[in-house]
N, C-alpha and C. Protein backbone atom coordinates (compact mmCIF):
# COMPACT_ATOMS: atom_id res chain seq x y z
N UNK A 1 -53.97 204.30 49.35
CA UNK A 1 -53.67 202.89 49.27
C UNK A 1 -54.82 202.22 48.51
N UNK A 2 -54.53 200.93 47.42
CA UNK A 2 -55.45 200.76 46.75
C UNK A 2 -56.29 199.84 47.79
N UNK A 3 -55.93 198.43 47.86
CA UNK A 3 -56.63 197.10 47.97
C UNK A 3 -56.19 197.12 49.20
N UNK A 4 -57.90 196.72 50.40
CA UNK A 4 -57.35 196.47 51.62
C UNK A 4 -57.84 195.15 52.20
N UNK A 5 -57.04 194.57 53.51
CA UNK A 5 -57.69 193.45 53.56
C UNK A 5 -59.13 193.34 53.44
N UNK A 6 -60.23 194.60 54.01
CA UNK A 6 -61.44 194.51 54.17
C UNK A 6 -62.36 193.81 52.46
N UNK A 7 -61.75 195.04 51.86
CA UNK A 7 -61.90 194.84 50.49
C UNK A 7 -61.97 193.48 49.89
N UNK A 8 -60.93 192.81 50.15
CA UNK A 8 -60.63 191.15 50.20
C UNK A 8 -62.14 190.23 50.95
N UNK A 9 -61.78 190.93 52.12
CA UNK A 9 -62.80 189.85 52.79
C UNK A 9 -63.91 190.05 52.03
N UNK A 10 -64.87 191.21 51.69
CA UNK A 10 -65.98 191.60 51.07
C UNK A 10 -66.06 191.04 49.63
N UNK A 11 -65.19 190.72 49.06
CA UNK A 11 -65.50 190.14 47.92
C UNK A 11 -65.76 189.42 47.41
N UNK A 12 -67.20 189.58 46.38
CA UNK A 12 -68.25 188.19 46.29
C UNK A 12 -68.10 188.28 45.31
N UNK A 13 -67.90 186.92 44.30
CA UNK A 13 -67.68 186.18 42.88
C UNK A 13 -68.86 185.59 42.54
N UNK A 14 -69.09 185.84 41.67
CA UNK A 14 -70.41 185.24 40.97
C UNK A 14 -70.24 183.77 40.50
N UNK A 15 -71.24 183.11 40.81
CA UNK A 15 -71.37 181.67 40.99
C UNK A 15 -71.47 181.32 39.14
N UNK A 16 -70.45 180.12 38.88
CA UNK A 16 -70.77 179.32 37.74
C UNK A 16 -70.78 177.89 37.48
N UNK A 17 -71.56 177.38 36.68
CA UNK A 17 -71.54 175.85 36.41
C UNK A 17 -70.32 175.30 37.02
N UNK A 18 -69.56 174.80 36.48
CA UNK A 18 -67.71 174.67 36.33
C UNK A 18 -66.73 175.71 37.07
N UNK A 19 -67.42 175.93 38.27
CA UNK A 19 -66.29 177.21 38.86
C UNK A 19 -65.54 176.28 39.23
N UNK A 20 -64.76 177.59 40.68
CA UNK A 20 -63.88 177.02 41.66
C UNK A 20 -64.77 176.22 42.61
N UNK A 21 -63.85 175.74 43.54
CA UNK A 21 -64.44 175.06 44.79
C UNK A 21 -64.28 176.41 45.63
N UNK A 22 -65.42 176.61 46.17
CA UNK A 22 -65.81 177.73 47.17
C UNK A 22 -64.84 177.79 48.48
N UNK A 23 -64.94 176.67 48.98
CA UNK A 23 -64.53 176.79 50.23
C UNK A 23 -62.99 176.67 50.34
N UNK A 24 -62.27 176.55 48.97
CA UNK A 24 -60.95 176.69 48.90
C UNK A 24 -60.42 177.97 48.31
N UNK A 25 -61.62 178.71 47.60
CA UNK A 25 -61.30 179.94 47.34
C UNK A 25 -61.39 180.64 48.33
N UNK A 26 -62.27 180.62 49.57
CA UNK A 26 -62.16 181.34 50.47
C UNK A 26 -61.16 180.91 51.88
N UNK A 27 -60.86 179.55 51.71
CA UNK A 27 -59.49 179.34 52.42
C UNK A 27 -58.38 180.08 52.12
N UNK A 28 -58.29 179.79 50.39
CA UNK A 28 -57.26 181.09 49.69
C UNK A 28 -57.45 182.66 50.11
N UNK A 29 -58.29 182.69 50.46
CA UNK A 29 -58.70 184.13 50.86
C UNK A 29 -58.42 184.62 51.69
N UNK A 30 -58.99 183.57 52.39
CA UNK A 30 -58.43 183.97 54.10
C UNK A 30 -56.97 184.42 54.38
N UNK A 31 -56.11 183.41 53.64
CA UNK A 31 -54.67 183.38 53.60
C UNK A 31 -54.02 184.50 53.45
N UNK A 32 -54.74 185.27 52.42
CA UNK A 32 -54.28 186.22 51.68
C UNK A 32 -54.44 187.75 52.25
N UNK A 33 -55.73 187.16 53.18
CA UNK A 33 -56.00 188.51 54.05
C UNK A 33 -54.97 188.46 55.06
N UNK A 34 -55.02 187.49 56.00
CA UNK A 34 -53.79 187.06 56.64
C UNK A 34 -52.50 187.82 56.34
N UNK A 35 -52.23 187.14 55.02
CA UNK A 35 -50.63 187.86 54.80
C UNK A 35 -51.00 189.11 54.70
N UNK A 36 -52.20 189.78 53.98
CA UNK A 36 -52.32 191.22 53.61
C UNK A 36 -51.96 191.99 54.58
N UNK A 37 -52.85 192.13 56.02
CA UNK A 37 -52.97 192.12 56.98
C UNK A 37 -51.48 192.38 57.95
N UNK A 38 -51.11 191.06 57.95
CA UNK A 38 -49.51 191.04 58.50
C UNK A 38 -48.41 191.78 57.59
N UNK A 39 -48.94 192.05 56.34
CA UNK A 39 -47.88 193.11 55.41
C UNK A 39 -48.34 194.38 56.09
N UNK A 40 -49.40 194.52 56.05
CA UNK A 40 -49.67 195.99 56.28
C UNK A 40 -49.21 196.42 57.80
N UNK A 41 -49.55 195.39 58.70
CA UNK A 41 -48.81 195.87 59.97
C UNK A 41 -47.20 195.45 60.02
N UNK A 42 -46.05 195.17 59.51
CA UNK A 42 -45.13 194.99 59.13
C UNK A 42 -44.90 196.79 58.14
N UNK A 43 -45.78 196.72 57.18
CA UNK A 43 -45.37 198.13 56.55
C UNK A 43 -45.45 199.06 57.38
N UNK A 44 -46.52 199.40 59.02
CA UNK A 44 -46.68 200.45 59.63
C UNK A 44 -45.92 200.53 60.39
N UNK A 45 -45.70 198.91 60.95
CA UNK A 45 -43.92 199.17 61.91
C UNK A 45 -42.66 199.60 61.41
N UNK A 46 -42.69 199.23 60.09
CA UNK A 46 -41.49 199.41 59.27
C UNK A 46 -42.07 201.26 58.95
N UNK A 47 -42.63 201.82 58.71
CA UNK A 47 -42.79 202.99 58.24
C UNK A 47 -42.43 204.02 59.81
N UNK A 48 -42.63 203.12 61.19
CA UNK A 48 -42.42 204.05 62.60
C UNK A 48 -41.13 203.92 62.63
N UNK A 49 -40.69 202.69 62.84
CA UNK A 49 -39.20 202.60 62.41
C UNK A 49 -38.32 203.33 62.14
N UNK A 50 -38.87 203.82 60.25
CA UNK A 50 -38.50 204.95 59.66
C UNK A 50 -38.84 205.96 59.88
N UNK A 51 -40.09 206.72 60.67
CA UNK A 51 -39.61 207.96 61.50
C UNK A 51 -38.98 207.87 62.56
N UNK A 52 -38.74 207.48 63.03
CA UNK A 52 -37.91 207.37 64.43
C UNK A 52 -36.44 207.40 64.43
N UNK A 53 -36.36 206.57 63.11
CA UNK A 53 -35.01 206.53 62.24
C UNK A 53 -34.54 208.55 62.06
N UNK A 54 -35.38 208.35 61.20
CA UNK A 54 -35.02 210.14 60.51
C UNK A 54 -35.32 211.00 61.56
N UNK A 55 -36.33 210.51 62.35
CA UNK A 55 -35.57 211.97 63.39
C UNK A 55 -34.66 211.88 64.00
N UNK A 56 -34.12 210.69 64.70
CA UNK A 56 -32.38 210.62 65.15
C UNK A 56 -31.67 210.80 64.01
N UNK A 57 -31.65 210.33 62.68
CA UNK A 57 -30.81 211.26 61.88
C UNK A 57 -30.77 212.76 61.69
N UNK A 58 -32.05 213.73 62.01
CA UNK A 58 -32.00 214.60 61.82
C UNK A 58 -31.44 215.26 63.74
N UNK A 59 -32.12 214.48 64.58
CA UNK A 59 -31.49 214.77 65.89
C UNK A 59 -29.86 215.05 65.65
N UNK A 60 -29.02 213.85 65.42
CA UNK A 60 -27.62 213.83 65.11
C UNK A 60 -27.27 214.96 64.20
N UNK A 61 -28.16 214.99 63.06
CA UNK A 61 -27.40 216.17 62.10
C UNK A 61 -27.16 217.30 62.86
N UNK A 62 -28.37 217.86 63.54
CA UNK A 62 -28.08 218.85 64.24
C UNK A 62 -27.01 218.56 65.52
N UNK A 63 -26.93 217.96 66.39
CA UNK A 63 -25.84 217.85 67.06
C UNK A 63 -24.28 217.67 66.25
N UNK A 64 -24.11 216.72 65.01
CA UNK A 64 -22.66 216.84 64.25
C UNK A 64 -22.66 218.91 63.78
N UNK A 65 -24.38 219.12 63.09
CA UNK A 65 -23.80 220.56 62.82
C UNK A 65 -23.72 221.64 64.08
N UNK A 66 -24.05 221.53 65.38
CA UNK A 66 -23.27 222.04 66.38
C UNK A 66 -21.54 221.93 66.95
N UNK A 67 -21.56 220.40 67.02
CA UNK A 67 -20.10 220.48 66.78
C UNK A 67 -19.16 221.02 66.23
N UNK A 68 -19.58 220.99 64.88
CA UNK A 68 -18.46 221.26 63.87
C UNK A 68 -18.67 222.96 64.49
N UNK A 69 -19.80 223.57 64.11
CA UNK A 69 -19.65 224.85 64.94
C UNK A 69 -19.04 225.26 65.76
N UNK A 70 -18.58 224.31 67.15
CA UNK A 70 -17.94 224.10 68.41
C UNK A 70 -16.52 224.08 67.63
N UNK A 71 -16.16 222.96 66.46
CA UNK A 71 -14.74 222.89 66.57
C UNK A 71 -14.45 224.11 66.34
N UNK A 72 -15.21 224.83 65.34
CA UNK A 72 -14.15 226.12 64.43
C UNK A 72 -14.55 227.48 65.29
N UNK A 73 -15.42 227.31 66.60
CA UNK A 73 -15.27 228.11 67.29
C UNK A 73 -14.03 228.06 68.25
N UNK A 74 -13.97 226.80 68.31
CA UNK A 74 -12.50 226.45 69.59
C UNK A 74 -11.21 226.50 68.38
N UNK A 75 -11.37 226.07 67.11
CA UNK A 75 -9.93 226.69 66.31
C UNK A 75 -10.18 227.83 66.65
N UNK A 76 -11.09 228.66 65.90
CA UNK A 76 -10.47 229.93 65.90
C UNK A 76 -10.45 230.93 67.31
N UNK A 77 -10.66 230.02 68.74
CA UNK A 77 -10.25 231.05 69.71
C UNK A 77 -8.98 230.44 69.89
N UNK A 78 -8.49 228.98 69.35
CA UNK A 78 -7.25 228.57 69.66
C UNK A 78 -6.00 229.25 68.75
N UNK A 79 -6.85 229.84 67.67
CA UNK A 79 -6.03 230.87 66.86
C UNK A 79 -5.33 232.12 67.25
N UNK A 80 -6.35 232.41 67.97
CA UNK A 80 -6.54 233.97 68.83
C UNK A 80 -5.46 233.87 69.77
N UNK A 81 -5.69 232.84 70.97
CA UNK A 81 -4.87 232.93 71.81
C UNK A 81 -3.21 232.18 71.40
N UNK A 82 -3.45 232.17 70.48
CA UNK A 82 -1.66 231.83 69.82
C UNK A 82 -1.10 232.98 69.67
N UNK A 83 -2.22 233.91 68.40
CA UNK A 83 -1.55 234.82 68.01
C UNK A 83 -1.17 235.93 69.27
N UNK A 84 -2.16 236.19 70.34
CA UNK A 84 -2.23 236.68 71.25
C UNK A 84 -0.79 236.48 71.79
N UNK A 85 -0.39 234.96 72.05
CA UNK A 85 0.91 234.98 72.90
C UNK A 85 1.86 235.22 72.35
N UNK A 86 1.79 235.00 70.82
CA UNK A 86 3.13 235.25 69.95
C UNK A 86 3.36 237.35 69.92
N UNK A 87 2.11 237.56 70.16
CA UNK A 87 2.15 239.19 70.01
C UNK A 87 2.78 239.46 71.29
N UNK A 88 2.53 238.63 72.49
CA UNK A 88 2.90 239.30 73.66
C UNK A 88 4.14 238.81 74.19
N UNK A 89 4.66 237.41 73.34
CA UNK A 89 5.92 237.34 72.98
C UNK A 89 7.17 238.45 72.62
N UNK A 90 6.73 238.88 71.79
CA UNK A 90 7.27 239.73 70.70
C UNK A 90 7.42 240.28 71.75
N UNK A 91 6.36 241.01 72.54
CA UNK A 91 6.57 242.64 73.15
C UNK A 91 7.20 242.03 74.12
N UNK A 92 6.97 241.04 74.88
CA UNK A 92 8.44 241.38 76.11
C UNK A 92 9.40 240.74 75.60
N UNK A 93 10.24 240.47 74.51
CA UNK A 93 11.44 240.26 74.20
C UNK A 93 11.85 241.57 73.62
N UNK A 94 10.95 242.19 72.69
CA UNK A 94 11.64 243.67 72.66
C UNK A 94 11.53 244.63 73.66
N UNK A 95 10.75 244.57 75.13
CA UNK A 95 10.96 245.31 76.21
C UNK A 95 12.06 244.92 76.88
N UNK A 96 12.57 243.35 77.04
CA UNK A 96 13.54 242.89 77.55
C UNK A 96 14.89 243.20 76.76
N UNK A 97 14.80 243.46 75.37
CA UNK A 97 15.84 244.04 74.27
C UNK A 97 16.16 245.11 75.07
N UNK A 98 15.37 245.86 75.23
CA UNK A 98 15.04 247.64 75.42
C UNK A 98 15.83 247.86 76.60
N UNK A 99 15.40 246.87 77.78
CA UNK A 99 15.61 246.98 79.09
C UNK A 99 17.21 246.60 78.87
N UNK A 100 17.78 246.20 78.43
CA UNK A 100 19.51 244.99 78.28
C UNK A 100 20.25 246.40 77.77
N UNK A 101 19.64 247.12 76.58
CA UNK A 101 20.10 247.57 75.62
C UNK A 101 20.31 249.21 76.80
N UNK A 102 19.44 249.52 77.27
CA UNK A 102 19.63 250.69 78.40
C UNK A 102 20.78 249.78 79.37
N UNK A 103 20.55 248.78 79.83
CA UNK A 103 21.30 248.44 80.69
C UNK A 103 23.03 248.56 80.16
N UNK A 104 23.16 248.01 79.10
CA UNK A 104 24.34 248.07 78.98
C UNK A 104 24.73 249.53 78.41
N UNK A 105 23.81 250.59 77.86
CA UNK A 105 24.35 251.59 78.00
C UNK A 105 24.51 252.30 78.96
N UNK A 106 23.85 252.34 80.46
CA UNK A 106 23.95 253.21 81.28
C UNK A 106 25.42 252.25 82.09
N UNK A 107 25.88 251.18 82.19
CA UNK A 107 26.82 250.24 82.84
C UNK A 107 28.31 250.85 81.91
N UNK A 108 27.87 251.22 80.51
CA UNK A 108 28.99 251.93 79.70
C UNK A 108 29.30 253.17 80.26
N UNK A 109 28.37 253.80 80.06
CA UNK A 109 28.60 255.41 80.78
C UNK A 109 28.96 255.29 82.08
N UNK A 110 28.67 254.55 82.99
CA UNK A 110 29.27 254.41 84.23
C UNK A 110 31.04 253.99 83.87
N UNK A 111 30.96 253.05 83.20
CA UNK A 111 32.25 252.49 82.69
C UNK A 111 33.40 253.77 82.70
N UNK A 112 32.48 254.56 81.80
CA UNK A 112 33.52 256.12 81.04
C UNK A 112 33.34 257.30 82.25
N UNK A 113 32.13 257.18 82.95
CA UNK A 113 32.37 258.22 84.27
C UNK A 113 33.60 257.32 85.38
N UNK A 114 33.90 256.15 85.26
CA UNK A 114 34.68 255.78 86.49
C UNK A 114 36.02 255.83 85.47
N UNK A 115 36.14 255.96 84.05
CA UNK A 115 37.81 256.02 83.79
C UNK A 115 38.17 257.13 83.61
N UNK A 116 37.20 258.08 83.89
CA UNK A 116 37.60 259.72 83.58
C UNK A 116 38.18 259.90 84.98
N UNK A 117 37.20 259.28 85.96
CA UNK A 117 37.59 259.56 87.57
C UNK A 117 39.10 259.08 87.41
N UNK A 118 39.07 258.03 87.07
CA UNK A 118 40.62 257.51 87.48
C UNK A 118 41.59 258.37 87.11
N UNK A 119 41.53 258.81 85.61
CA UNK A 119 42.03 259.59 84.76
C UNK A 119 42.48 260.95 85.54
N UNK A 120 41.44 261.40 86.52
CA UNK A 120 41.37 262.45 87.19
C UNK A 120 42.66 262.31 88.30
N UNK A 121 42.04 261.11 89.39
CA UNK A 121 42.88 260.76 90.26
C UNK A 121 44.57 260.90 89.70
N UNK A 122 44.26 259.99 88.73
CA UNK A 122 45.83 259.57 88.11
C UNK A 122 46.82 261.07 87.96
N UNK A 123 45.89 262.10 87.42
CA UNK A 123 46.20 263.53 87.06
C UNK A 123 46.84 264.05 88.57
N UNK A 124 45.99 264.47 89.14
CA UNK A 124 45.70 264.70 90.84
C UNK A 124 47.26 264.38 91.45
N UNK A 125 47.31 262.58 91.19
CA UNK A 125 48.48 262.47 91.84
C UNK A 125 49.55 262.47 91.04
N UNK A 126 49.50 262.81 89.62
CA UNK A 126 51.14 263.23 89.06
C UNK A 126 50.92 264.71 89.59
N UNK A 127 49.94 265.40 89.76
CA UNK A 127 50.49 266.79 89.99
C UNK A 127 50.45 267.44 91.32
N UNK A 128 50.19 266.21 92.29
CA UNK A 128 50.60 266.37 94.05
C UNK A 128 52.02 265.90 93.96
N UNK A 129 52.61 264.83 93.57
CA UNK A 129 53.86 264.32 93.37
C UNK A 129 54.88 265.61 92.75
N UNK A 130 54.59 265.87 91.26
CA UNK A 130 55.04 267.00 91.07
C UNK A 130 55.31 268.67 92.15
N UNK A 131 54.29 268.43 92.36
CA UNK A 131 54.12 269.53 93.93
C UNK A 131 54.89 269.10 95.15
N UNK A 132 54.52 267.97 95.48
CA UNK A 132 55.15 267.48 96.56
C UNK A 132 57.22 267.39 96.43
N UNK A 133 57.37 267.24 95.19
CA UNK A 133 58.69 266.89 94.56
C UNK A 133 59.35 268.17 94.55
N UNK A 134 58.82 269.32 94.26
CA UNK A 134 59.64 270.79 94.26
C UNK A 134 59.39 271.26 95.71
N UNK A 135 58.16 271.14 96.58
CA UNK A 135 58.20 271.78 97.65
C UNK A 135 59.59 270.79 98.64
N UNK A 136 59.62 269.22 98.05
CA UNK A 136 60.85 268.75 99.06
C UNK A 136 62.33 269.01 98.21
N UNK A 137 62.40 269.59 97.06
CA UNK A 137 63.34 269.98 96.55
C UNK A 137 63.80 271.59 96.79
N UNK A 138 62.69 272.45 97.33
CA UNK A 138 62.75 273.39 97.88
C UNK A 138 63.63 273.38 98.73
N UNK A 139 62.51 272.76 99.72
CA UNK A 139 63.49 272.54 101.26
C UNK A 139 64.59 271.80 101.17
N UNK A 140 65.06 270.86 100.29
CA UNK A 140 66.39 270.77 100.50
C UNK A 140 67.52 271.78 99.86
N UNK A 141 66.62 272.46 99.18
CA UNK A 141 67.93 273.63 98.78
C UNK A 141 67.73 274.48 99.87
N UNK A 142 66.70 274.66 100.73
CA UNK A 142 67.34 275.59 101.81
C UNK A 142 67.86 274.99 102.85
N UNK A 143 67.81 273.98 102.72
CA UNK A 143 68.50 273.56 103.83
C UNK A 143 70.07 273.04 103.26
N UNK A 144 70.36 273.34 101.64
CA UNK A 144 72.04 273.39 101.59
C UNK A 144 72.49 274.28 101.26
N UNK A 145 71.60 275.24 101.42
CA UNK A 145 72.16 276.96 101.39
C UNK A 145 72.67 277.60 102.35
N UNK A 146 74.10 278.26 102.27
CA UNK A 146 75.27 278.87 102.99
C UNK A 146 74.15 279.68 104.15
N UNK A 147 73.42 280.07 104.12
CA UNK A 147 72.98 280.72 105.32
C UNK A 147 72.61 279.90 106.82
N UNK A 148 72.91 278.56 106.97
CA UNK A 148 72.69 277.49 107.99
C UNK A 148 73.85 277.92 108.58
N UNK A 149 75.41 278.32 108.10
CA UNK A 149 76.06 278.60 108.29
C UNK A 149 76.56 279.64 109.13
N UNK A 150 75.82 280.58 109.10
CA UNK A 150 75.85 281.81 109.46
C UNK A 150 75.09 281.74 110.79
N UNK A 151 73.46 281.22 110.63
CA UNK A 151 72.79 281.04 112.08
C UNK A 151 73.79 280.09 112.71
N UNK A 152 74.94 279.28 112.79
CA UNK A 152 75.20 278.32 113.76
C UNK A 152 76.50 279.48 113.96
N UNK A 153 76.51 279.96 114.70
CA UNK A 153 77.34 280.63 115.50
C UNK A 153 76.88 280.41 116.68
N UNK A 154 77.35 281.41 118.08
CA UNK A 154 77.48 280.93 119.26
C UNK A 154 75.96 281.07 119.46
N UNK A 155 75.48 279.91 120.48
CA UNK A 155 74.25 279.86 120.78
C UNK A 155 74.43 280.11 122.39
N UNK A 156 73.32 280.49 123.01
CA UNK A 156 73.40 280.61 124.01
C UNK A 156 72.37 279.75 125.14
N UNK A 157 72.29 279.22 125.26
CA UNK A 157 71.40 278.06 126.40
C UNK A 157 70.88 278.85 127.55
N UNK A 158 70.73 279.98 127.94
CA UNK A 158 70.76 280.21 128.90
C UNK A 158 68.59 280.34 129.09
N UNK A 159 67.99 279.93 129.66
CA UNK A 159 66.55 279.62 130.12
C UNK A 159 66.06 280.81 130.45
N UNK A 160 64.85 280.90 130.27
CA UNK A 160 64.02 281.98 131.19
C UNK A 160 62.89 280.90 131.23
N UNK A 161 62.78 280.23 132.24
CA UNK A 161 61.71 279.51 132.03
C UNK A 161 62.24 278.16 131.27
N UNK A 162 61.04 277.85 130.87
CA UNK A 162 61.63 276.74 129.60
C UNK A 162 61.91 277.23 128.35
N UNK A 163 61.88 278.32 128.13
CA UNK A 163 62.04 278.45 126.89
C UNK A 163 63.54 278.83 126.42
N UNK A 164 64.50 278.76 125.76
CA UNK A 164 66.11 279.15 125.96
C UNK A 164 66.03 280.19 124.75
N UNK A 165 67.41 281.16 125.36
CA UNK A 165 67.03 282.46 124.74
C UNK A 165 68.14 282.66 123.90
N UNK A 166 68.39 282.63 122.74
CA UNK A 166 69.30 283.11 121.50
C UNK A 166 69.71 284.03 122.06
């Protein structure tokens, strides 16, 4: 710094015939130290000011450049756990595919094991009917065959017991 108030105060002018008036140059003086004085403590407040200033700007920088750190750490875990659910999406709709897709094939095959059964049954009873139909067509031809004829001759009632004796 060049010129200080001290400097001011210390300074002696050499006396001439026709000068100034002394005691108004050093009224002027005074003044001047005064303002000097009040500039310079005005410049040192104003200069704390301005550190105090720049380190909360530099305080803040670093807290905005943590943040921003913070956001694109929270995007990209908010990325993660998207893709995460869309992956685990995927897999239980194609396990639930998987699971439907067995289901309705094993409910088919049951389908075709219960129409074979029927199929079976259905068989079963055309060919008990069939069976049943000649064994009662049997017996009615023996029972309209001329030999009924022949056993009904004289019978005899006569008991031994309960039992009656031909």
């Amino acid at each position: 710094m060049g010129l200080m108030p001290v400097d001011i105060y210390n300074k002696e002018f050499s006396k001439s015939f026709k000068g100034y008036n002394v005691d108004e140059v050093n009224e002027f003086l005074d003044q001047i130290i005064k303002e000097f004085e009040l500039r310079i403590k005005e410049k040192k407040s104003l200069e704390e000011k301005l550190e105090k200033a720049e380190e909360r700007v530099y305080n803040y920088s670093s807290i905005e450049e943590t943040l921003n750190k913070s956001i694109l750490i929270a995007q990209e875990a908010s990325e993660r756990v998207k893709l995460d659910a869309e992956t685990e999406a995927k897999q239980i709709i194609k396990d639930a595919e998987l699971r439907a897709n067995r289901i309705v094939s094993e409910a088919m095959e049951e389908a075709r094991k219960a129409h074979k059964d029927v199929d079976k049954l259905k068989n079963h009873a055309k060919v008990f009917r069939q069976r049943f139909q000649l064994l009662i067509g049997s017996q009615l031809a023996m029972l309209e065959h001329d030999d009924w004829d022949e056993l009904q001759g004289p019978v005899s009632l006569e008991t031994d017991g309960d039992v009656p004796k031909i």
